[in-house]
PDB file of N, CA and C in Angstrom:
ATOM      1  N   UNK A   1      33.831  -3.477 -72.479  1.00  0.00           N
ATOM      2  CA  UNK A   1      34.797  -3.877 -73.451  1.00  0.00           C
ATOM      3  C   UNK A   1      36.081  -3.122 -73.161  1.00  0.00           C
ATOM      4  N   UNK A   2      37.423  -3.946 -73.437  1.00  0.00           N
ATOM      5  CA  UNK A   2      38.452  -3.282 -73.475  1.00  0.00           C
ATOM      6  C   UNK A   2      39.656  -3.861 -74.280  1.00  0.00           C
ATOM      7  N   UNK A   3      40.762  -3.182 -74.452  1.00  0.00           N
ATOM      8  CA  UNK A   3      41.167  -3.563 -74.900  1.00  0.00           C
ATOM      9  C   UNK A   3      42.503  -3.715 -74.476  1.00  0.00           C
ATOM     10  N   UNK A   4      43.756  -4.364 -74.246  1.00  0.00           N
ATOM     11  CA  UNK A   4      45.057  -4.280 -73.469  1.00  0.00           C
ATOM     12  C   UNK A   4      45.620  -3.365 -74.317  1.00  0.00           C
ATOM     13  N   UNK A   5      46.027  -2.047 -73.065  1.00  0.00           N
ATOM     14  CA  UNK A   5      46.920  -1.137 -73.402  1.00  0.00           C
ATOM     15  C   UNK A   5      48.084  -1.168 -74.450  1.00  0.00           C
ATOM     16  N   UNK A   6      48.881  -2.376 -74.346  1.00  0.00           N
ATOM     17  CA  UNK A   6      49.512  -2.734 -75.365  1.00  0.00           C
ATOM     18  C   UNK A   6      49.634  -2.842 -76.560  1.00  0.00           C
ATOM     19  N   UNK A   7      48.047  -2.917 -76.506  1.00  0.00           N
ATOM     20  CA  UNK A   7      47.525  -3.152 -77.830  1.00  0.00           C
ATOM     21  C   UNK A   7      46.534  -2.264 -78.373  1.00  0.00           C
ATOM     22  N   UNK A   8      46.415  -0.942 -77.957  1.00  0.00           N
ATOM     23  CA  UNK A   8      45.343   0.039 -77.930  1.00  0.00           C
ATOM     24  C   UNK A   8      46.160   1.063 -79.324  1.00  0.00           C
ATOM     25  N   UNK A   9      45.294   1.258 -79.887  1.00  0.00           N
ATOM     26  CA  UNK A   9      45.629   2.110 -81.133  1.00  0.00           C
ATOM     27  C   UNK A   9      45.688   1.247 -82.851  1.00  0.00           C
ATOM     28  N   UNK A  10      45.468   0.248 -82.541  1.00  0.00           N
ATOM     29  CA  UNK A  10      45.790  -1.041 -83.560  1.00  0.00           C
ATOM     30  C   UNK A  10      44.150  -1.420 -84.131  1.00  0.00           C
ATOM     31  N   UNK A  11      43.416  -0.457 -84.091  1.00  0.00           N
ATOM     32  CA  UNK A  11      42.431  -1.104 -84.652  1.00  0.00           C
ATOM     33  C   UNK A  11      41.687  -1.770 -83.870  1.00  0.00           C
ATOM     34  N   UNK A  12      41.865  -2.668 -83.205  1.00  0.00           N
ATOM     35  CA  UNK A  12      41.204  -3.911 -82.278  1.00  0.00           C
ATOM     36  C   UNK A  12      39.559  -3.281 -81.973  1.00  0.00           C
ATOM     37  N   UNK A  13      39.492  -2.306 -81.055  1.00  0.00           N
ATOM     38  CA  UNK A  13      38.301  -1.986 -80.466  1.00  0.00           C
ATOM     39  C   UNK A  13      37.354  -1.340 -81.335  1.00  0.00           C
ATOM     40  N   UNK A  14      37.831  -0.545 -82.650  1.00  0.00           N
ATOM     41  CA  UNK A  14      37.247  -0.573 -83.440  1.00  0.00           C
ATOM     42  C   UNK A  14      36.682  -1.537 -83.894  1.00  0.00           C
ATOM     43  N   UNK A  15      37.815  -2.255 -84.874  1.00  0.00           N
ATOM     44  CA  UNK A  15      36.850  -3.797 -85.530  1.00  0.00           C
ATOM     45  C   UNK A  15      35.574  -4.276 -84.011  1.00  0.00           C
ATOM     46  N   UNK A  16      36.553  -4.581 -82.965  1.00  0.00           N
ATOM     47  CA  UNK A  16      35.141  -4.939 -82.020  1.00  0.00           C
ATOM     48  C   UNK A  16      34.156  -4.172 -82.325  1.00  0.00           C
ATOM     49  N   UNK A  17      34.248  -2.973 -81.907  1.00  0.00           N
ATOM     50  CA  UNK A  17      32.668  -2.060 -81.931  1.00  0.00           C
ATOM     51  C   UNK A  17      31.765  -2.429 -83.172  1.00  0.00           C
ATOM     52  N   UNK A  18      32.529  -2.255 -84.435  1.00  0.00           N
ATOM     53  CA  UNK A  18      32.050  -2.547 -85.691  1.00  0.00           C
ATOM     54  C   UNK A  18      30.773  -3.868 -86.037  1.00  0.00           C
ATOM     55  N   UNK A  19      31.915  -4.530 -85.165  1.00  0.00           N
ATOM     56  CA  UNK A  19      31.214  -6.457 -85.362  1.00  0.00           C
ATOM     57  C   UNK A  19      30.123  -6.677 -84.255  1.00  0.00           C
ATOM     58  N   UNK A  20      30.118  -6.187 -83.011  1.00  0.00           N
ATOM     59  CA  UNK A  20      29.366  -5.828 -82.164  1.00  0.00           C
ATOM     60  C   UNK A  20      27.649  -5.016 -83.053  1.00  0.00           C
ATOM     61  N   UNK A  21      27.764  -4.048 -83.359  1.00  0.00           N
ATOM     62  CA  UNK A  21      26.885  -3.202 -84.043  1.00  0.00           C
ATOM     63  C   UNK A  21      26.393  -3.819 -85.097  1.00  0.00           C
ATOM     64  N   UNK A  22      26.919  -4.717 -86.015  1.00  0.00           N
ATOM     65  CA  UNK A  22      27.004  -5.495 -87.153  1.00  0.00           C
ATOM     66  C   UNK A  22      25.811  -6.776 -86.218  1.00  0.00           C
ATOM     67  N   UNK A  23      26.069  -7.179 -85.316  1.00  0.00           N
ATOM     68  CA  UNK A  23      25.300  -8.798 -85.066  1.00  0.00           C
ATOM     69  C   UNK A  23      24.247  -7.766 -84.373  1.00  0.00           C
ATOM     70  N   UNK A  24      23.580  -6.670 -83.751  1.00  0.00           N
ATOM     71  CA  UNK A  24      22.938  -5.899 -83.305  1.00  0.00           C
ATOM     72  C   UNK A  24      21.818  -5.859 -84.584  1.00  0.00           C
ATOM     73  N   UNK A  25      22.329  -5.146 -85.505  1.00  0.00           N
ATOM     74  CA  UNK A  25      21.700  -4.496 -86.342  1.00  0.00           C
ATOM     75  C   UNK A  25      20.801  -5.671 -87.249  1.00  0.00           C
ATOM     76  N   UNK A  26      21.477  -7.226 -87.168  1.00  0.00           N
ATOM     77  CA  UNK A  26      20.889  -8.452 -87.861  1.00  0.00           C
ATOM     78  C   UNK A  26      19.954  -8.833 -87.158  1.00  0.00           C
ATOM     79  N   UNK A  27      19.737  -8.098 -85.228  1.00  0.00           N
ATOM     80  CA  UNK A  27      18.686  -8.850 -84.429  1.00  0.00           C
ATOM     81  C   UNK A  27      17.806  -7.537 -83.855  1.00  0.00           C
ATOM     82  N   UNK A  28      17.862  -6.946 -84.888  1.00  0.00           N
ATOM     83  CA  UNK A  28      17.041  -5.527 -85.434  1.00  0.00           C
ATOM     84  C   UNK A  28      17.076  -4.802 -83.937  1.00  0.00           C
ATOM     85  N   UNK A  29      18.020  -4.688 -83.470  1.00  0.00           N
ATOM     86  CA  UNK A  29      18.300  -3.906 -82.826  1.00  0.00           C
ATOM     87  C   UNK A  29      18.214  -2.143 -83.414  1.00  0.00           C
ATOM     88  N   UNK A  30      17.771  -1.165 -83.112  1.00  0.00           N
ATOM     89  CA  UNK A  30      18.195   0.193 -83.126  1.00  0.00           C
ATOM     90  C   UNK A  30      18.499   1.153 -82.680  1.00  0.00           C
ATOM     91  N   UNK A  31      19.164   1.060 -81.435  1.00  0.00           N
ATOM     92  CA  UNK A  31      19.691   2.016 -80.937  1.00  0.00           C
ATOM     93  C   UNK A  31      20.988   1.443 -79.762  1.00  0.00           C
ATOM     94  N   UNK A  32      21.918   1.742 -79.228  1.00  0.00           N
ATOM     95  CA  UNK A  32      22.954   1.232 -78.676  1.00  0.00           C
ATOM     96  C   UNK A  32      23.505   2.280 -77.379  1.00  0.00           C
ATOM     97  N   UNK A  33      23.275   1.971 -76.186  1.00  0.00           N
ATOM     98  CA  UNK A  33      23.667   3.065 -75.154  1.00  0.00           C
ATOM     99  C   UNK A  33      25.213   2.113 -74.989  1.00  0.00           C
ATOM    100  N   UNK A  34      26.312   3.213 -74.452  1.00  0.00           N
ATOM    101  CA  UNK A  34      27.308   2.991 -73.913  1.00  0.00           C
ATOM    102  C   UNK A  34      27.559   3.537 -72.673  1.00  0.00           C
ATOM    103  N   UNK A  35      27.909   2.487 -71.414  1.00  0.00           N
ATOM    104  CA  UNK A  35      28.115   3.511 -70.112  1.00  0.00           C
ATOM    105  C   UNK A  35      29.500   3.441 -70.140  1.00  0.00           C
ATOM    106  N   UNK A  36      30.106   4.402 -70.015  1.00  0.00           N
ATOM    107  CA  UNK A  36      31.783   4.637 -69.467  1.00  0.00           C
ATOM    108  C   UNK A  36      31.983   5.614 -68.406  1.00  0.00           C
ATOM    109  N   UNK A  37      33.002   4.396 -67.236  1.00  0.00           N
ATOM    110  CA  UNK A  37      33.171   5.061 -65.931  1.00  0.00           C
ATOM    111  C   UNK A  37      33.702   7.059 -66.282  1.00  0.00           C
ATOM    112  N   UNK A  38      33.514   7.225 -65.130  1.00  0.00           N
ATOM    113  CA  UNK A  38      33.245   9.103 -65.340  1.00  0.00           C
ATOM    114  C   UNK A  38      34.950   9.098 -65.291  1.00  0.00           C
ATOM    115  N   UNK A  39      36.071   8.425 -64.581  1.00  0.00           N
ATOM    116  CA  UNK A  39      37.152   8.765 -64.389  1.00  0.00           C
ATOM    117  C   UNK A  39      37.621   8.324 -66.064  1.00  0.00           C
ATOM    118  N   UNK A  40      36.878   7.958 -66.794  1.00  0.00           N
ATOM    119  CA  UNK A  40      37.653   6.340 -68.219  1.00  0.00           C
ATOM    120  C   UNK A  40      37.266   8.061 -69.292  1.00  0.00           C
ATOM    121  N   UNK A  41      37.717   9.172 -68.858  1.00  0.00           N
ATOM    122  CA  UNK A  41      37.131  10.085 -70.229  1.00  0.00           C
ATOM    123  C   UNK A  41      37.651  10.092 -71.615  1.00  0.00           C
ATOM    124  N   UNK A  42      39.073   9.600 -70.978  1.00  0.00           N
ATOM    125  CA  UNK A  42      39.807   9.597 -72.308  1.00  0.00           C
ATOM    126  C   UNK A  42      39.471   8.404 -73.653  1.00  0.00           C
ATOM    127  N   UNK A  43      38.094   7.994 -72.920  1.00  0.00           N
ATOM    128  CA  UNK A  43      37.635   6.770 -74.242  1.00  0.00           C
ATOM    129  C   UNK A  43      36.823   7.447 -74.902  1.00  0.00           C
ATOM    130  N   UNK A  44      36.111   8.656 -74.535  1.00  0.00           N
ATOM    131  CA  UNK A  44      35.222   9.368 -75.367  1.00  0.00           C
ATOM    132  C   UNK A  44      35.206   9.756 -77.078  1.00  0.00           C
ATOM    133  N   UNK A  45      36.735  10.295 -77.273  1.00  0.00           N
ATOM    134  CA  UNK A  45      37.299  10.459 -78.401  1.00  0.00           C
ATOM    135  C   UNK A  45      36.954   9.072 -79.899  1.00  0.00           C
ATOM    136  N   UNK A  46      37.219   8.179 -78.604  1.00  0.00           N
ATOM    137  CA  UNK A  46      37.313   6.835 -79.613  1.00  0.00           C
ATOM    138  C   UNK A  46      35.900   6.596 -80.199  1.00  0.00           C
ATOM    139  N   UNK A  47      34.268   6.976 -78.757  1.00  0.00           N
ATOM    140  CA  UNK A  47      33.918   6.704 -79.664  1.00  0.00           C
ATOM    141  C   UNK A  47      32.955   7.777 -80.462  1.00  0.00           C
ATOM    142  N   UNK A  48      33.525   8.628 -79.988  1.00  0.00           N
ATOM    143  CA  UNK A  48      33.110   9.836 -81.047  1.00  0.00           C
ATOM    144  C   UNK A  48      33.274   9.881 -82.319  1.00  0.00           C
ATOM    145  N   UNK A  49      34.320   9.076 -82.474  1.00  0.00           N
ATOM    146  CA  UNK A  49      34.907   8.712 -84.259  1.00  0.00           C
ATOM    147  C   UNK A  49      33.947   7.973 -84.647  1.00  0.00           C
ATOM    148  N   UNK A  50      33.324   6.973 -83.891  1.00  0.00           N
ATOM    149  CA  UNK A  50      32.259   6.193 -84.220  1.00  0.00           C
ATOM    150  C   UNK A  50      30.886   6.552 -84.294  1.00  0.00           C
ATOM    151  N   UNK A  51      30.570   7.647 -84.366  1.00  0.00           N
ATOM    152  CA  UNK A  51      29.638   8.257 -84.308  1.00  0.00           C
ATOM    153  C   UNK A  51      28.831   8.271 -83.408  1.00  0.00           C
ATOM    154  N   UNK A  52      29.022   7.920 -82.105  1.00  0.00           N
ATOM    155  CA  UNK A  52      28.579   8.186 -80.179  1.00  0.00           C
ATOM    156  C   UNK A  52      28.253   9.188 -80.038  1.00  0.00           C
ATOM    157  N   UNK A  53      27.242  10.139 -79.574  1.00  0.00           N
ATOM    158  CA  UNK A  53      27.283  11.387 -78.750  1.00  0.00           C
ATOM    159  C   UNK A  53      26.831  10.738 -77.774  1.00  0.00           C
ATOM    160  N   UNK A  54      27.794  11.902 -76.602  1.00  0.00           N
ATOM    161  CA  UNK A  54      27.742  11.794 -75.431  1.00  0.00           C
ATOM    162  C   UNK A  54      25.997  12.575 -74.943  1.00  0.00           C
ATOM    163  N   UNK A  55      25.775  11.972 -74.218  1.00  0.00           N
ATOM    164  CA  UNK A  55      24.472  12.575 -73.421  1.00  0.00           C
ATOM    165  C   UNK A  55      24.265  12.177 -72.254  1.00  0.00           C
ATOM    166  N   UNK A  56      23.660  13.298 -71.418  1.00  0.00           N
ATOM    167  CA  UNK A  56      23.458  13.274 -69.723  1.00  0.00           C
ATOM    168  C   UNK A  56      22.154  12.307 -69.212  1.00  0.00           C
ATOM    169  N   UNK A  57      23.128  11.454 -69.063  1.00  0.00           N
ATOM    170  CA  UNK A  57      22.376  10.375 -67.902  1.00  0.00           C
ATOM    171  C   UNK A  57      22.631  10.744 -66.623  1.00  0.00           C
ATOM    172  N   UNK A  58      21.904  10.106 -65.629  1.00  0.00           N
ATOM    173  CA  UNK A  58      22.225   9.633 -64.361  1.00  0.00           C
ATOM    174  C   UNK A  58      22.180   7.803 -64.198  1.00  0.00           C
ATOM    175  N   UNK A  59      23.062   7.611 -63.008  1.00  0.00           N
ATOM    176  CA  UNK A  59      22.923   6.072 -63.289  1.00  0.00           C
ATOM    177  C   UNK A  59      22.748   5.917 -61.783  1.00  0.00           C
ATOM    178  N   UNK A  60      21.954   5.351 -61.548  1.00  0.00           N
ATOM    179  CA  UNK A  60      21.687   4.802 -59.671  1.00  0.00           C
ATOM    180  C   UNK A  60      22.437   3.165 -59.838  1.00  0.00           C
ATOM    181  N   UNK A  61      22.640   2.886 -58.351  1.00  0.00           N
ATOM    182  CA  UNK A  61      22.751   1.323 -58.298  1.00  0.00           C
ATOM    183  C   UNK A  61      22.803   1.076 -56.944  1.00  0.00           C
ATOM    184  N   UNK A  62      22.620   0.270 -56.407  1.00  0.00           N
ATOM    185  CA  UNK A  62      22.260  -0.463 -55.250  1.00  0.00           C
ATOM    186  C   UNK A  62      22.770  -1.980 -55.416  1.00  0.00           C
ATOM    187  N   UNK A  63      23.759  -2.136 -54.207  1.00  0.00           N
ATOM    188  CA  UNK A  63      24.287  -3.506 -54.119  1.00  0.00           C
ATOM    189  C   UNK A  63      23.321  -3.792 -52.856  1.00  0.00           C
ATOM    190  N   UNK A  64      22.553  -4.938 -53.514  1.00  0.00           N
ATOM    191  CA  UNK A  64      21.781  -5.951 -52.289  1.00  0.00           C
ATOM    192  C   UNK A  64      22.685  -6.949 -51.350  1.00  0.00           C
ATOM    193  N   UNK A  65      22.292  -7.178 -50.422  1.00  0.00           N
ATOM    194  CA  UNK A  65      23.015  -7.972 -49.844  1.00  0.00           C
ATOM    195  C   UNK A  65      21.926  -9.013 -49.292  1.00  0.00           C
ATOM    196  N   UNK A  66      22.431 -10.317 -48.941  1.00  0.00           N
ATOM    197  CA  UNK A  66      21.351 -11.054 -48.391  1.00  0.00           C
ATOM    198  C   UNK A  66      20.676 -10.964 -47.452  1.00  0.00           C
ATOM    199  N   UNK A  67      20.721  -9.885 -46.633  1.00  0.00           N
ATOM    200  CA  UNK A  67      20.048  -9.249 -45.409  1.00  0.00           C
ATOM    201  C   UNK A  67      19.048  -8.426 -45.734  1.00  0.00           C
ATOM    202  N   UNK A  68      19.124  -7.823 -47.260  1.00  0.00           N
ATOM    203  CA  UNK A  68      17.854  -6.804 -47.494  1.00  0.00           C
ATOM    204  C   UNK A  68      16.787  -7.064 -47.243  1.00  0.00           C
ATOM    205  N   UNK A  69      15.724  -6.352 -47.067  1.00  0.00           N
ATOM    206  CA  UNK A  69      14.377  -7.051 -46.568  1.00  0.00           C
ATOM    207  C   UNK A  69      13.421  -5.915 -47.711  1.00  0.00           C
ATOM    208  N   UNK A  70      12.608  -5.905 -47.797  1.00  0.00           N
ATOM    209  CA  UNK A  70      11.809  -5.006 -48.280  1.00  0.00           C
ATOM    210  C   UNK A  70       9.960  -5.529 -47.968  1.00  0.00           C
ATOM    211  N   UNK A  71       9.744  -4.477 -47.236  1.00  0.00           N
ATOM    212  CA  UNK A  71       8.366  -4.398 -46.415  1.00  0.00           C
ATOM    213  C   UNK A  71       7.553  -4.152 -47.518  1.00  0.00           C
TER     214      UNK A  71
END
């Protein structure tokens, strides 16, 4: 999720998060991970207001390509 710089501070990503969590919570969802790139820190704040704690993951990934083979 993001939101255009332009428009950052206006509420927007809030109400998103809000309404997001809101249709979650109706499909009994309970719990909500957020990944944010390691360089993006300055989003942390935002959602710390939202009641986010940060916690230590690791995240692997592997881009396949159509050549992979696996024995």
């Amino acid at each position: 999720m993001a939101v255009n710089p332009a428009l950052q501070g206006l509420g927007i990503g809030r109400k998103l998060v809000e309404a997001l969590e809101k249709r979650f919570k109706e499909r009994g969802v309970t719990r909500v991970f957020i990944m944010v790139n390691q360089d993006n820190k300055k989003v942390l704040p935002f959602y710390s207001l939202l009641g986010y704690e940060v916690k230590e993951y690791i995240t692997l990934s592997k881009k396949l390509t159509p050549n992979t083979d696996i024995e």
